[in-house]
Protein backbone atom coordinates (compact mmCIF):
# COMPACT_ATOMS: atom_id res chain seq x y z
CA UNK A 1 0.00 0.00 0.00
CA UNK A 2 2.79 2.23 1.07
CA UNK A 3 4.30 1.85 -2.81
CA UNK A 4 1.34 2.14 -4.27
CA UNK A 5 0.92 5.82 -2.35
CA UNK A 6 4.23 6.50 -3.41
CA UNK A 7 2.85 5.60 -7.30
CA UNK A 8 -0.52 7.70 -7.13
CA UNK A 9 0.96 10.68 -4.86
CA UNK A 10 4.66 11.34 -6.63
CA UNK A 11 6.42 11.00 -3.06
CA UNK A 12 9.17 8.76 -3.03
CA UNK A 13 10.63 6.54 -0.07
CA UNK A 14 14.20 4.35 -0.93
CA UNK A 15 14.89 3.29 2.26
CA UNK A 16 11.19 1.48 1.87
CA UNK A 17 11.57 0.55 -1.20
CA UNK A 18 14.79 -1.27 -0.55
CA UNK A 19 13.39 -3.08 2.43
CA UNK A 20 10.87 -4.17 0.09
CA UNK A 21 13.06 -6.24 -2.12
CA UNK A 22 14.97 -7.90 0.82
CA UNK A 23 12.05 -9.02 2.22
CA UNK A 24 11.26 -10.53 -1.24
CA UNK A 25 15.02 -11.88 -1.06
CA UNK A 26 13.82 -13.72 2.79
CA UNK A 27 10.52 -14.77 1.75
CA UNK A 28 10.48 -15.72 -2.02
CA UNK A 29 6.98 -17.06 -2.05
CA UNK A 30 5.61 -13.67 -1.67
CA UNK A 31 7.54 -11.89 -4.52
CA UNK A 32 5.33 -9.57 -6.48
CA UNK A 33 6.43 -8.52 -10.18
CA UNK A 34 3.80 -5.81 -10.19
CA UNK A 35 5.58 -4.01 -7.01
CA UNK A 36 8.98 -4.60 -8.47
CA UNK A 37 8.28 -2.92 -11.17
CA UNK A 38 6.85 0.13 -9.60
CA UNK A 39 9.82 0.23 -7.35
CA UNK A 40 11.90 0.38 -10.50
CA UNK A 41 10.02 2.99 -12.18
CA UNK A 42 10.35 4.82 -8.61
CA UNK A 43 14.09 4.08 -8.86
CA UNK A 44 14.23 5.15 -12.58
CA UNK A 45 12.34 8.54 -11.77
CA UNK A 46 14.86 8.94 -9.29
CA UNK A 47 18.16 9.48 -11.48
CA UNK A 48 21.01 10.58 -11.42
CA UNK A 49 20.66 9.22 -7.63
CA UNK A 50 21.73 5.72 -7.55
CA UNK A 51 19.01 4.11 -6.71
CA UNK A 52 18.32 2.22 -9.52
CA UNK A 53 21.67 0.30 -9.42
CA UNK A 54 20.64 -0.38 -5.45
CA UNK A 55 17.34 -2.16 -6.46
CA UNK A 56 18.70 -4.38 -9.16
CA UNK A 57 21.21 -5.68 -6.50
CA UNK A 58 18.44 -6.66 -4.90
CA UNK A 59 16.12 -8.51 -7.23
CA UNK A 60 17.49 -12.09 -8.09
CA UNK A 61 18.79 -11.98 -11.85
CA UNK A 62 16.66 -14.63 -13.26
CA UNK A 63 13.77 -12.63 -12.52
CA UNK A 64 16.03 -9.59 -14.12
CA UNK A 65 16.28 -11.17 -17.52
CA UNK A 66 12.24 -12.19 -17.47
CA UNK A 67 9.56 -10.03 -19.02
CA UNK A 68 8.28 -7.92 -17.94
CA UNK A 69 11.00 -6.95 -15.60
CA UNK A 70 13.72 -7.00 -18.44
CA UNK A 71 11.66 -3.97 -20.30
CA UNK A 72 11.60 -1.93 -17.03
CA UNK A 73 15.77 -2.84 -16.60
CA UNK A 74 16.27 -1.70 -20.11
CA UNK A 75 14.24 1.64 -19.69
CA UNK A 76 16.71 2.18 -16.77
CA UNK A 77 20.18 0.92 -18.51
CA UNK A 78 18.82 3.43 -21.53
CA UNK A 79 18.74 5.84 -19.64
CA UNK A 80 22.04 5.87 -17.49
CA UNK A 81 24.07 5.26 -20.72
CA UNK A 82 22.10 8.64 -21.87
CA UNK A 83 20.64 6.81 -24.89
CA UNK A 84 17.59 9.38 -24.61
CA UNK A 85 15.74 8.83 -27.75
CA UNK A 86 16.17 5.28 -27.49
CA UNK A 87 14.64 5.22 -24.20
CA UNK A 88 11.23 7.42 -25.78
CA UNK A 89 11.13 5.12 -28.74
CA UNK A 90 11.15 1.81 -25.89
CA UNK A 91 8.85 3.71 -23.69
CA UNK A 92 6.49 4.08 -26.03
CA UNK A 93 6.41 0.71 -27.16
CA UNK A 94 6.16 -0.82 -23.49
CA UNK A 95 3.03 1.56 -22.24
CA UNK A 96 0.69 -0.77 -23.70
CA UNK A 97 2.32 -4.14 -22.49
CA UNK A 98 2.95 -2.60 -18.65
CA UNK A 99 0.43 -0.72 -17.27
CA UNK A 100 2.15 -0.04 -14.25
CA UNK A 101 4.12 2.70 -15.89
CA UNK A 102 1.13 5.10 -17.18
CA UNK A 103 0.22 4.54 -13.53
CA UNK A 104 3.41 6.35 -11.84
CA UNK A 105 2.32 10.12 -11.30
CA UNK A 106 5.30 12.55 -12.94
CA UNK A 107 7.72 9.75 -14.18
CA UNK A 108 7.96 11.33 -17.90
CA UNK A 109 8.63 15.03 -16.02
CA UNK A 110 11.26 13.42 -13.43
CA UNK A 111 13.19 12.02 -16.66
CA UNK A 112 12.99 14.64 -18.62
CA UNK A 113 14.30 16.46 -15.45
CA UNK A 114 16.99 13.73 -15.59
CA UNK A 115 17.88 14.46 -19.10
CA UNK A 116 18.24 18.38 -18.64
CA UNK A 117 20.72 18.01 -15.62
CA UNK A 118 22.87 16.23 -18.03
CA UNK A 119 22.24 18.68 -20.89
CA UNK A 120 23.35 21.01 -18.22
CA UNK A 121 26.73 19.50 -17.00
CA UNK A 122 27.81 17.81 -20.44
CA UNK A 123 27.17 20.70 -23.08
CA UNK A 124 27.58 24.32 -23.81
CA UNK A 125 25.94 24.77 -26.90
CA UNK A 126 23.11 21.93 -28.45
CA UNK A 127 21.27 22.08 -31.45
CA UNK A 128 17.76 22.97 -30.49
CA UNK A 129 16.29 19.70 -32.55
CA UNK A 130 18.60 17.57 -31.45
CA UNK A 131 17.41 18.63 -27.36
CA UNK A 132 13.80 18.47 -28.54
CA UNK A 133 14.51 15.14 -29.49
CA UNK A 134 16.20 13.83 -26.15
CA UNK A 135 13.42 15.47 -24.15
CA UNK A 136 10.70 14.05 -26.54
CA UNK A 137 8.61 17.77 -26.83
CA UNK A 138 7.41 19.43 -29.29
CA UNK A 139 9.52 22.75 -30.53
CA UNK A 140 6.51 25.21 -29.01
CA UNK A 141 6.91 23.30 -25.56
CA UNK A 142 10.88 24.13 -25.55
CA UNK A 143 9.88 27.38 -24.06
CA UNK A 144 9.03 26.30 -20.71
CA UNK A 145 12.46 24.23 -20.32
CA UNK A 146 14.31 27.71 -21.67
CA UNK A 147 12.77 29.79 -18.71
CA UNK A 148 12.84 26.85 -16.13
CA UNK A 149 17.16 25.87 -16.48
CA UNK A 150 18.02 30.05 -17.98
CA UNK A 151 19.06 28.06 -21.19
CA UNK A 152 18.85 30.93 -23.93
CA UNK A 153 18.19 30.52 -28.19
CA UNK A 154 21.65 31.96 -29.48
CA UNK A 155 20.81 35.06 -30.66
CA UNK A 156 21.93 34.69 -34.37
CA UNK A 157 21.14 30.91 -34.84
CA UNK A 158 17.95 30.12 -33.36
CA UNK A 159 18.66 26.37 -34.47
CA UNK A 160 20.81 26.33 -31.26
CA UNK A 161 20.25 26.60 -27.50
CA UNK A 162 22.78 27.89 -25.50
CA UNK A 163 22.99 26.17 -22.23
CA UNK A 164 25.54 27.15 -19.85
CA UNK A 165 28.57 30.06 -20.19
CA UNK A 166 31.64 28.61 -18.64
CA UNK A 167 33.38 32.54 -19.10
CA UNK A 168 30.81 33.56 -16.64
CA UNK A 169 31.22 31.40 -14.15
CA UNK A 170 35.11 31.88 -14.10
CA UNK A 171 36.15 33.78 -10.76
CA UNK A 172 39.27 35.76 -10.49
CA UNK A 173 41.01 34.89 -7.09
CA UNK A 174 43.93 36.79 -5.74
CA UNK A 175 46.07 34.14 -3.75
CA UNK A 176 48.18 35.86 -1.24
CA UNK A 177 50.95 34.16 0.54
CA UNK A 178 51.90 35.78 4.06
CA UNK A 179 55.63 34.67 5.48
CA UNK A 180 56.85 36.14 7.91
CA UNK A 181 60.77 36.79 9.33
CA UNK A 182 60.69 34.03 11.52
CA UNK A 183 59.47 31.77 8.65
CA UNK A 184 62.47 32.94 6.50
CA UNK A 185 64.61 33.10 9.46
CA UNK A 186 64.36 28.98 9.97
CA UNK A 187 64.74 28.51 6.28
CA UNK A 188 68.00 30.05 5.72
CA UNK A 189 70.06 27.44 7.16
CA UNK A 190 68.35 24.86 5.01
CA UNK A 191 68.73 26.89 1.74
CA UNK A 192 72.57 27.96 2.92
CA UNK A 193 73.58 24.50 2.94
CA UNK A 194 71.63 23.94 -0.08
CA UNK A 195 73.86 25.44 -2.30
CA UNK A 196 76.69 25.09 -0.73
CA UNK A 197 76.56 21.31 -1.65
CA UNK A 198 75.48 22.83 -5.26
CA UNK A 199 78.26 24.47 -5.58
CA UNK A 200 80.38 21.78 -4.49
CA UNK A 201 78.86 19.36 -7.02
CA UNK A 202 79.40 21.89 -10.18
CA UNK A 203 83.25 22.11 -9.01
């Protein structure tokens, strides 16, 4: 019940979700695919956070490699190797066969969350099609992504979206060293003897 709260209300609970599966682990007879997979899509929704990983580690790889499981995996593994259009295309295709997925509240908004924080970190410049593409939106919906992340249509090529201005985040710093006489004072002796056995080497 507590999962399927965290399905209908868009809250989200790990720790749960993780105790979950290791009671399946302990008590095999009650396994439920239908609350795996929900605790995937959870996971999924959940990226670039780990959790994902955490609750295959947990599910017994047989039942990993078995349908309808393996679809759910694969919608993950897309995803984390940034294979974004590839992940649309599977989505789209897997709807129909797993009806727990139209059932998690926000999971298309939490990946295409997902996908802009990597837009964010990995480029400075895209071609607008090409991120209307990886988010899977029309070009009149790119607008509300724009204003939402500060991303900006280049000014002279509108085919492009400027994403993030690495000039403007570069910070002068001044980096002061303070030594003082006594400092200098203990070092002499060190440096004296220093090149004294320099000199004594060149001769």
């Amino acid at each position: 019940k507590y999962i399927e709260l965290q399905v209908t209300e868009n809250v989200y609970d790990c720790e749960a979700n993780l105790a979950v599966l290791k009671l399946y682990q302990f008590n095999p007879s009650h396994y439920q695919t239908n609350v795996t997979i929900k605790i995937l899509l959870k996971a999924i929704a959940n990226l670039p956070h780990p959790d994902f990983s955490l609750c295959k580690y947990l599910i017994e790889p047989d039942k990993l490699r078995e349908e309808p499981l393996s679809s759910v995996v694969a919608l993950g593994n897309q995803l984390e190797t940034c294979d974004f259009e590839e992940f649309w295309q599977s989505l789209a295709s897997t709807k129909s066969s797993i009806p727990a997925i139209g059932s998690v509240v926000g999971f298309t908004d939490s990946v295409r969350k997902f996908i802009c924080h990597v837009v964010g970190i990995s480029y400075q410049k895209i071609k607008t099609d090409q991120l209307c593409r990886i988010l899977d939106i029309k070009r009149d919906q790119l607008a509300v992504y724009l204003e939402e992340y500060g991303w900006k249509l280049v000014p002279d090529d509108p085919s492009h979206v400027f994403v993030f201005n690495y000039e403007e985040t570069i910070k002068t710093r001044n980096i002061s060293e303070k030594i003082g006489f006594p400092q200098v004072k203990q070092l002499a002796p060190v440096l004296q003897n220093a090149a004294s056995d320099c000199h004594k080497r060149a001769k």
